[in-house]
C-alpha atoms as a PDB file:
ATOM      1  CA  UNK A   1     -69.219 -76.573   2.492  1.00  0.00           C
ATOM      2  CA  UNK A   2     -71.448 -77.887  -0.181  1.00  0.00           C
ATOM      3  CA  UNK A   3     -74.433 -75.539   0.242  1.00  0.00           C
ATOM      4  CA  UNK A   4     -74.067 -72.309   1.319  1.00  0.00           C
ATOM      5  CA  UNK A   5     -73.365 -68.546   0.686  1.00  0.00           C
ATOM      6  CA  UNK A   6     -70.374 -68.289   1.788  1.00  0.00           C
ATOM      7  CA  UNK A   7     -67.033 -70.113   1.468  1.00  0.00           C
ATOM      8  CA  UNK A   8     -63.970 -70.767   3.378  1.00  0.00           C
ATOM      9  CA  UNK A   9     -60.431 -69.802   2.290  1.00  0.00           C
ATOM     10  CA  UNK A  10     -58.983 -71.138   5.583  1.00  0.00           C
ATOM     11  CA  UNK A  11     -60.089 -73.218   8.751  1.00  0.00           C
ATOM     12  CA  UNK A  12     -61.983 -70.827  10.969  1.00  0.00           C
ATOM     13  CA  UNK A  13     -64.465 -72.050  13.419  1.00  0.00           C
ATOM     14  CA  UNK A  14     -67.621 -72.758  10.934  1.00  0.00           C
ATOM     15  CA  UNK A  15     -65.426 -75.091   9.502  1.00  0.00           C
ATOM     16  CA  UNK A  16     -64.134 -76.905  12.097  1.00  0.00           C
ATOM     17  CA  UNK A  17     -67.433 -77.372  13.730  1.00  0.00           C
ATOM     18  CA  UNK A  18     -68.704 -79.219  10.409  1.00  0.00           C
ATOM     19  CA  UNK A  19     -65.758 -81.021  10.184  1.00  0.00           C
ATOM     20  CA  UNK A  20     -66.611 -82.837  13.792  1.00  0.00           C
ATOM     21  CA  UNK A  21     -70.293 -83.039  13.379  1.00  0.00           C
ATOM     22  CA  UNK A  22     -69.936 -83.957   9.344  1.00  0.00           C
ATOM     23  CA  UNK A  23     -67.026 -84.055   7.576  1.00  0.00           C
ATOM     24  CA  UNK A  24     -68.249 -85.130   4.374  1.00  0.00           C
ATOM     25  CA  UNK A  25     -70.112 -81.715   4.507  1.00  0.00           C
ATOM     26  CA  UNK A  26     -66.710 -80.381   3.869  1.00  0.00           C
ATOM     27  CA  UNK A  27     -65.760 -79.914  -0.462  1.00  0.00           C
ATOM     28  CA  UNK A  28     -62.921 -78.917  -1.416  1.00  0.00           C
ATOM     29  CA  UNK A  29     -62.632 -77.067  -5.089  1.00  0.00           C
ATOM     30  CA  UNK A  30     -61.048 -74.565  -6.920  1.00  0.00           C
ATOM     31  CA  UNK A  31     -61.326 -71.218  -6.119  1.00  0.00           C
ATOM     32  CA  UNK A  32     -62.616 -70.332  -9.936  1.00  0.00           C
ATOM     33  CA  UNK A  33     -65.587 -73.078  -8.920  1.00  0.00           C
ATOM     34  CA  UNK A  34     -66.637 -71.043  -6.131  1.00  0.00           C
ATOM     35  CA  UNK A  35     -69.212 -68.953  -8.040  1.00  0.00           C
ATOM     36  CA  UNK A  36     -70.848 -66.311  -6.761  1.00  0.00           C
ATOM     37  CA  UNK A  37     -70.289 -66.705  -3.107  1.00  0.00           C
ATOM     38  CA  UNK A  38     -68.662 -64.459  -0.727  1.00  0.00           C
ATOM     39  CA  UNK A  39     -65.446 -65.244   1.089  1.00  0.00           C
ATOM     40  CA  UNK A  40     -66.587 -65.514   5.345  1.00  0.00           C
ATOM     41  CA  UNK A  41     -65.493 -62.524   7.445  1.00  0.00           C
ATOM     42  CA  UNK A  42     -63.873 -64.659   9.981  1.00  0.00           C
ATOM     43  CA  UNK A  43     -61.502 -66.459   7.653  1.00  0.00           C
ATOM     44  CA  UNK A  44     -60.864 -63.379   5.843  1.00  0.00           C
ATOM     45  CA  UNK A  45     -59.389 -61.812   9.175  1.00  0.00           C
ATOM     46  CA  UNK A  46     -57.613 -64.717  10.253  1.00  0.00           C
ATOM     47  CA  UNK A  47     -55.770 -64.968   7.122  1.00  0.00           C
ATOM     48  CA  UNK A  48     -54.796 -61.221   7.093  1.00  0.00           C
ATOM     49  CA  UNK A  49     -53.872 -61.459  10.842  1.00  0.00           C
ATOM     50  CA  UNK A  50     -51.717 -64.819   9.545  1.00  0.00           C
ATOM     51  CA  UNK A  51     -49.894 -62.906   6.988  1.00  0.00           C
ATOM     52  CA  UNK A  52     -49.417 -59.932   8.817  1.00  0.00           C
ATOM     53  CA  UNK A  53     -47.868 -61.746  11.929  1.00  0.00           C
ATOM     54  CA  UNK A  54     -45.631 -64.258   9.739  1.00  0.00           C
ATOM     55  CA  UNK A  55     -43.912 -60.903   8.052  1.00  0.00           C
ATOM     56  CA  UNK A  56     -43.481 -59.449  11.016  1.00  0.00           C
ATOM     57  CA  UNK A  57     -41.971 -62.330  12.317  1.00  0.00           C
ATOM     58  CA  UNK A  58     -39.649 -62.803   9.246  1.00  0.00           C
ATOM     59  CA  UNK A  59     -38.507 -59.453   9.921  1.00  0.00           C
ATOM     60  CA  UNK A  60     -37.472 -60.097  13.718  1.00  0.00           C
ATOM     61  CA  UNK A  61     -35.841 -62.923  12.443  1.00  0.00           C
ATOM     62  CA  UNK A  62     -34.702 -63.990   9.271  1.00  0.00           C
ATOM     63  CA  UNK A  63     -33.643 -66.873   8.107  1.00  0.00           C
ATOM     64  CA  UNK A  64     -30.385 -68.502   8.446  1.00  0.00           C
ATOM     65  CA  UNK A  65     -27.803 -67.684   6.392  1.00  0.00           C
ATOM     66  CA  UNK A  66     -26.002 -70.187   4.145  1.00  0.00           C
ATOM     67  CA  UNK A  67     -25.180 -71.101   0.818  1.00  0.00           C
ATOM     68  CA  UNK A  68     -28.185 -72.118  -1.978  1.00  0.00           C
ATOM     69  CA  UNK A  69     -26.812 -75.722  -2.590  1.00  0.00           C
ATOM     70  CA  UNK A  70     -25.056 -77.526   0.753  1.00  0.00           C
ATOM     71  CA  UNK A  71     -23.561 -80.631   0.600  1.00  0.00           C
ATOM     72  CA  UNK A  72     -22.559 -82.840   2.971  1.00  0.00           C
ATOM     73  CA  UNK A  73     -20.152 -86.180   1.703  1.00  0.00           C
ATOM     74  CA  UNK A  74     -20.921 -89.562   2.726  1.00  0.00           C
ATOM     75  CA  UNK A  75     -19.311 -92.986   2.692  1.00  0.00           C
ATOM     76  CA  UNK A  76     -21.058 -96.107   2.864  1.00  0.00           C
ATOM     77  CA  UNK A  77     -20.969 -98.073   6.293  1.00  0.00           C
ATOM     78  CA  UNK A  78     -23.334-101.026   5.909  1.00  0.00           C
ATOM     79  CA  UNK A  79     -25.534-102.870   3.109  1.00  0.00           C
ATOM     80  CA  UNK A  80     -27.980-105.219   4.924  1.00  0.00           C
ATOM     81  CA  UNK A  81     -31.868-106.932   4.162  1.00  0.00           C
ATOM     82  CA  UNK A  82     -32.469-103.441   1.620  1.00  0.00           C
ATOM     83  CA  UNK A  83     -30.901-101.155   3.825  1.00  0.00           C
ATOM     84  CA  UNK A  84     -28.551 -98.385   3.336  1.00  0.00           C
ATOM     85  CA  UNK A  85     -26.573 -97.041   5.818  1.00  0.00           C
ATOM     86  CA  UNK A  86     -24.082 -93.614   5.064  1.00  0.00           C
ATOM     87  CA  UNK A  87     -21.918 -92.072   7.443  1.00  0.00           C
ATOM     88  CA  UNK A  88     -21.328 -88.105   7.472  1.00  0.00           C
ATOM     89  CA  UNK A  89     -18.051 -87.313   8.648  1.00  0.00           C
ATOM     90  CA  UNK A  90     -17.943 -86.264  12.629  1.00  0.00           C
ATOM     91  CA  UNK A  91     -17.865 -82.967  11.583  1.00  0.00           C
ATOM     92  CA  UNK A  92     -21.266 -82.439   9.780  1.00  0.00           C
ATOM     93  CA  UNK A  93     -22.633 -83.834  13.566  1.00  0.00           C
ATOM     94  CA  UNK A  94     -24.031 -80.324  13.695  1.00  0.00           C
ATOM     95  CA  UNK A  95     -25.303 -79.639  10.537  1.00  0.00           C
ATOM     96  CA  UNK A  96     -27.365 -82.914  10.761  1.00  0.00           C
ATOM     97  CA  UNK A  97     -28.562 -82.105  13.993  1.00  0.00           C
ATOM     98  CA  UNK A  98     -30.429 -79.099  12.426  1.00  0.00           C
ATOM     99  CA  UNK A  99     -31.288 -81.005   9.332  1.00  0.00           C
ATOM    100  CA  UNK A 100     -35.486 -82.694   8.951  1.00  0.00           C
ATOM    101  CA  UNK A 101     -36.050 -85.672   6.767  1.00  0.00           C
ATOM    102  CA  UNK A 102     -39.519 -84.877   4.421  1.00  0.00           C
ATOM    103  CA  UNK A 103     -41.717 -88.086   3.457  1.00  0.00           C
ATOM    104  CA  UNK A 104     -40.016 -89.403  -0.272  1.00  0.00           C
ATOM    105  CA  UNK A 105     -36.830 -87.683  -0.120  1.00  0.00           C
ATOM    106  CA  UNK A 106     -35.067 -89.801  -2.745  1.00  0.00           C
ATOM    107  CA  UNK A 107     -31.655 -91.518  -3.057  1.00  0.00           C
ATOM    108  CA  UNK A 108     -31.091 -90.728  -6.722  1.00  0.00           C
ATOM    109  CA  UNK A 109     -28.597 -92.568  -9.262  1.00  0.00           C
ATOM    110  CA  UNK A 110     -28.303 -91.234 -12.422  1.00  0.00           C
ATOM    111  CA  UNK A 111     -31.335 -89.416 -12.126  1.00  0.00           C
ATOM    112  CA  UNK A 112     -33.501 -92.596 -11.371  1.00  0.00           C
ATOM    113  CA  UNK A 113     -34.452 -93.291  -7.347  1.00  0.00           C
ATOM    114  CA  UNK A 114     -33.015 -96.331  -6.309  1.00  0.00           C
ATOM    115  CA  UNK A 115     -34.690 -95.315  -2.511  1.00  0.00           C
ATOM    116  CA  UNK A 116     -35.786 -93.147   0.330  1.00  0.00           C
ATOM    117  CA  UNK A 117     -34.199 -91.902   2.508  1.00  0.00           C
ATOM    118  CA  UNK A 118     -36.082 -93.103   6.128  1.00  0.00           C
ATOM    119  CA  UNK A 119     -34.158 -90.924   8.667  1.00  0.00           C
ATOM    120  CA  UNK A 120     -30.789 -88.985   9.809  1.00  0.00           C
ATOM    121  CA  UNK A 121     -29.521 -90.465  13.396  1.00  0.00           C
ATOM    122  CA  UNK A 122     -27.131 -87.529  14.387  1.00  0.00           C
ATOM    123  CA  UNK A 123     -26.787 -88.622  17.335  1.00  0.00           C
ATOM    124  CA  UNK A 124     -23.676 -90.568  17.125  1.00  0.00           C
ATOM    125  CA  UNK A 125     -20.329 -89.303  16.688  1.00  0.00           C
ATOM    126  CA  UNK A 126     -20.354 -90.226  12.735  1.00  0.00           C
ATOM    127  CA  UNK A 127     -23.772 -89.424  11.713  1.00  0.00           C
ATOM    128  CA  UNK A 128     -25.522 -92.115  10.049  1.00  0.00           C
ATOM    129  CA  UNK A 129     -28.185 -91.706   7.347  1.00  0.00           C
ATOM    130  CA  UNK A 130     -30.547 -94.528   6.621  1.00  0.00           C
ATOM    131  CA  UNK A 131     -31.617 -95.122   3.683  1.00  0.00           C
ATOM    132  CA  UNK A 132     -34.103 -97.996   2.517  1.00  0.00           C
ATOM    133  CA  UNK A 133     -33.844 -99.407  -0.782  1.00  0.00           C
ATOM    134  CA  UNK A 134     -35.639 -99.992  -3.802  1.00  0.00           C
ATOM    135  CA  UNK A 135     -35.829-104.002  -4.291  1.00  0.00           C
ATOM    136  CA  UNK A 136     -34.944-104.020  -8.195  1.00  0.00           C
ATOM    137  CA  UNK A 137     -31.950-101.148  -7.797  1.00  0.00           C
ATOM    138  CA  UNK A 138     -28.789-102.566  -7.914  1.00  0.00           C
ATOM    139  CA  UNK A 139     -26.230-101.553  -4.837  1.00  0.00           C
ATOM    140  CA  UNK A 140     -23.285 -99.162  -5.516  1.00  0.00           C
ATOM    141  CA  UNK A 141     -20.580 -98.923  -3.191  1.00  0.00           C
ATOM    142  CA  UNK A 142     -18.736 -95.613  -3.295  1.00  0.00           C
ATOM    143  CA  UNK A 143     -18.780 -92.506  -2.243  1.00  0.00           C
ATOM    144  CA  UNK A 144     -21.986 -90.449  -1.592  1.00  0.00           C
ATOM    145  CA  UNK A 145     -23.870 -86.872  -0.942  1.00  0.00           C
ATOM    146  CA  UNK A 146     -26.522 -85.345   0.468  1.00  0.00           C
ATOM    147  CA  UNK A 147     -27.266 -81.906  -0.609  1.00  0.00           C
ATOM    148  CA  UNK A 148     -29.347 -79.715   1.635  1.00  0.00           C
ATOM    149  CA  UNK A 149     -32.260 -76.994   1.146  1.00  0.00           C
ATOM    150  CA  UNK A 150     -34.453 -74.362   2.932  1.00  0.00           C
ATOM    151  CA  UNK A 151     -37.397 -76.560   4.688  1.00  0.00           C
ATOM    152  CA  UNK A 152     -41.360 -76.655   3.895  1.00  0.00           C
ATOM    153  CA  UNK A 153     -43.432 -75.134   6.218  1.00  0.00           C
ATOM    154  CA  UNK A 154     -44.393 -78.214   7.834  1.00  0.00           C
ATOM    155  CA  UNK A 155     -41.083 -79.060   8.787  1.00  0.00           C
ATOM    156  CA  UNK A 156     -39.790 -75.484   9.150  1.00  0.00           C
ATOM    157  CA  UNK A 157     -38.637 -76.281  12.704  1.00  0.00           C
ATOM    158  CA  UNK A 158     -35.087 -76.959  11.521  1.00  0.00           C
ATOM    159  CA  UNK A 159     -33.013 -74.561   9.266  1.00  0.00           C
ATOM    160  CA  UNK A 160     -32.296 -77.305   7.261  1.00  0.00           C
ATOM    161  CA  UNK A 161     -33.981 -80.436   5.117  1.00  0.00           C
ATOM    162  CA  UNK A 162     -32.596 -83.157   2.680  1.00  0.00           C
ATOM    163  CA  UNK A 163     -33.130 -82.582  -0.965  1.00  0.00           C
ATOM    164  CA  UNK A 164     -31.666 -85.591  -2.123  1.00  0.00           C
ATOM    165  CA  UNK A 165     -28.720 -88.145  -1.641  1.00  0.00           C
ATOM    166  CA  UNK A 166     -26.645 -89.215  -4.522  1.00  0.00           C
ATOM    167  CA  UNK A 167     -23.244 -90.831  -5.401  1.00  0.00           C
ATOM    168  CA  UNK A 168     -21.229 -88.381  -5.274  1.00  0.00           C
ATOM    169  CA  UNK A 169     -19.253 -87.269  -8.655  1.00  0.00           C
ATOM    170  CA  UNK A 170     -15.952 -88.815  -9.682  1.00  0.00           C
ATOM    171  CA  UNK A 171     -14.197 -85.815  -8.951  1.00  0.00           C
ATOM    172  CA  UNK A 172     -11.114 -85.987  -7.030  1.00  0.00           C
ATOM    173  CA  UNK A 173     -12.939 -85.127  -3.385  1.00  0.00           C
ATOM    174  CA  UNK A 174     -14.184 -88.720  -3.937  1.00  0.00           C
ATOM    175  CA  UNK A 175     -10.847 -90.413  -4.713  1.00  0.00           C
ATOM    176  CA  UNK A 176     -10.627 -92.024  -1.656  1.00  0.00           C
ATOM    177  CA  UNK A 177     -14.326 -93.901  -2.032  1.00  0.00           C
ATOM    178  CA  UNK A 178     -13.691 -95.104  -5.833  1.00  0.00           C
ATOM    179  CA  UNK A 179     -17.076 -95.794  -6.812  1.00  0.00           C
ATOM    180  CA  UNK A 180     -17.283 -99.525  -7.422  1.00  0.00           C
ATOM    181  CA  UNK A 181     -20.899-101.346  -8.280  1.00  0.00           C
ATOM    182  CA  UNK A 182     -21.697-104.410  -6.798  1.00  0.00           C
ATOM    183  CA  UNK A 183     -24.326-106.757  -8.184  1.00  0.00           C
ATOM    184  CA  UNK A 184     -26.173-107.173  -4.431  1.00  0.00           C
ATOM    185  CA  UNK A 185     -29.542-106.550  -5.857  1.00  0.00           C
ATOM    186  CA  UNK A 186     -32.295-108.487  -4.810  1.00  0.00           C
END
């Protein structure tokens, strides 16, 4: 809060009471800005209690176990109105399944984002990933890839999340998608 002796590391019930009565009460700053305040009791405990309880829980159950870098390969299926759609082979049905989609995960081509990827619709035999476009990006037809990472916390309700999609390398696991570019831009 602006005024005060005390400040608020996390949201404990002081704070949530100003935030429905006046929210623009509420600053948030540094923690070097703080001064000479003292940290309040209650969020102090809840955040030990937090930390405690999320260790113990990592150590009843740990995390899954795969590889740092996972990548699935993709083929285009459809082009239409500035959308992408890529198809996952049916057997990566599974590994989409347990896979979240974070706000701005990228479709990157040669290091530039050409889009974003919107969602992952595993339910279908083929997976499908859906991918909207960036208006002045010119289409490429070929093969593509989505690699895979650990999730944020917000979205730790999967194992898995999207890092990024990209054509995938000329390498000979993508000779039978010869990347070809098409001038379909807008």
């Amino acid at each position: 809060m602006k005024n005060g002796k005390e400040y608020h590391p996390a949201w404990c019930r002081i704070v949530a009471d100003r935030w429905s009565s006046a929210p623009r009460g509420l600053l948030v700053t540094l923690l070097a800005d703080v001064g000479t305040r003292t940290k309040c009791r209650e969020c102090d405990r809840s955040l030990r209690s937090g930390t405690e309880s999320k260790t113990r829980e990592h150590e009843r159950h740990p995390g899954p176990t795969r590889q740092p870098d996972t990548v699935v390969p993709l083929r285009v299926v459809g082009f239409s109105h500035g959308v992408l759609f890529l198809a996952a082979g049916p057997k990566y049905q599974e590994l989409l399944k347990q896979t979240a989609v974070e706000p701005a995960t990228p479709l990157l081509v040669d290091g530039r984002r050409h889009g974003m990827l919107l969602r992952v619709d595993a339910s279908r035999q083929e997976p499908l990933l859906v991918i909207q476009m960036d208006p002045r990006a010119k289409f490429r037809n070929g093969a593509y890839q989505v690699r895979l990472r650990l999730p944020l916390q917000r979205s730790a309700t999967k194992p898995y999340a999207v890092d990024s999609v990209e054509p995938a390398a000329r390498a000979r696991h993508a000779a039978p998608h010869p990347p070809v570019v098409d001038d379909l831009g807008s």
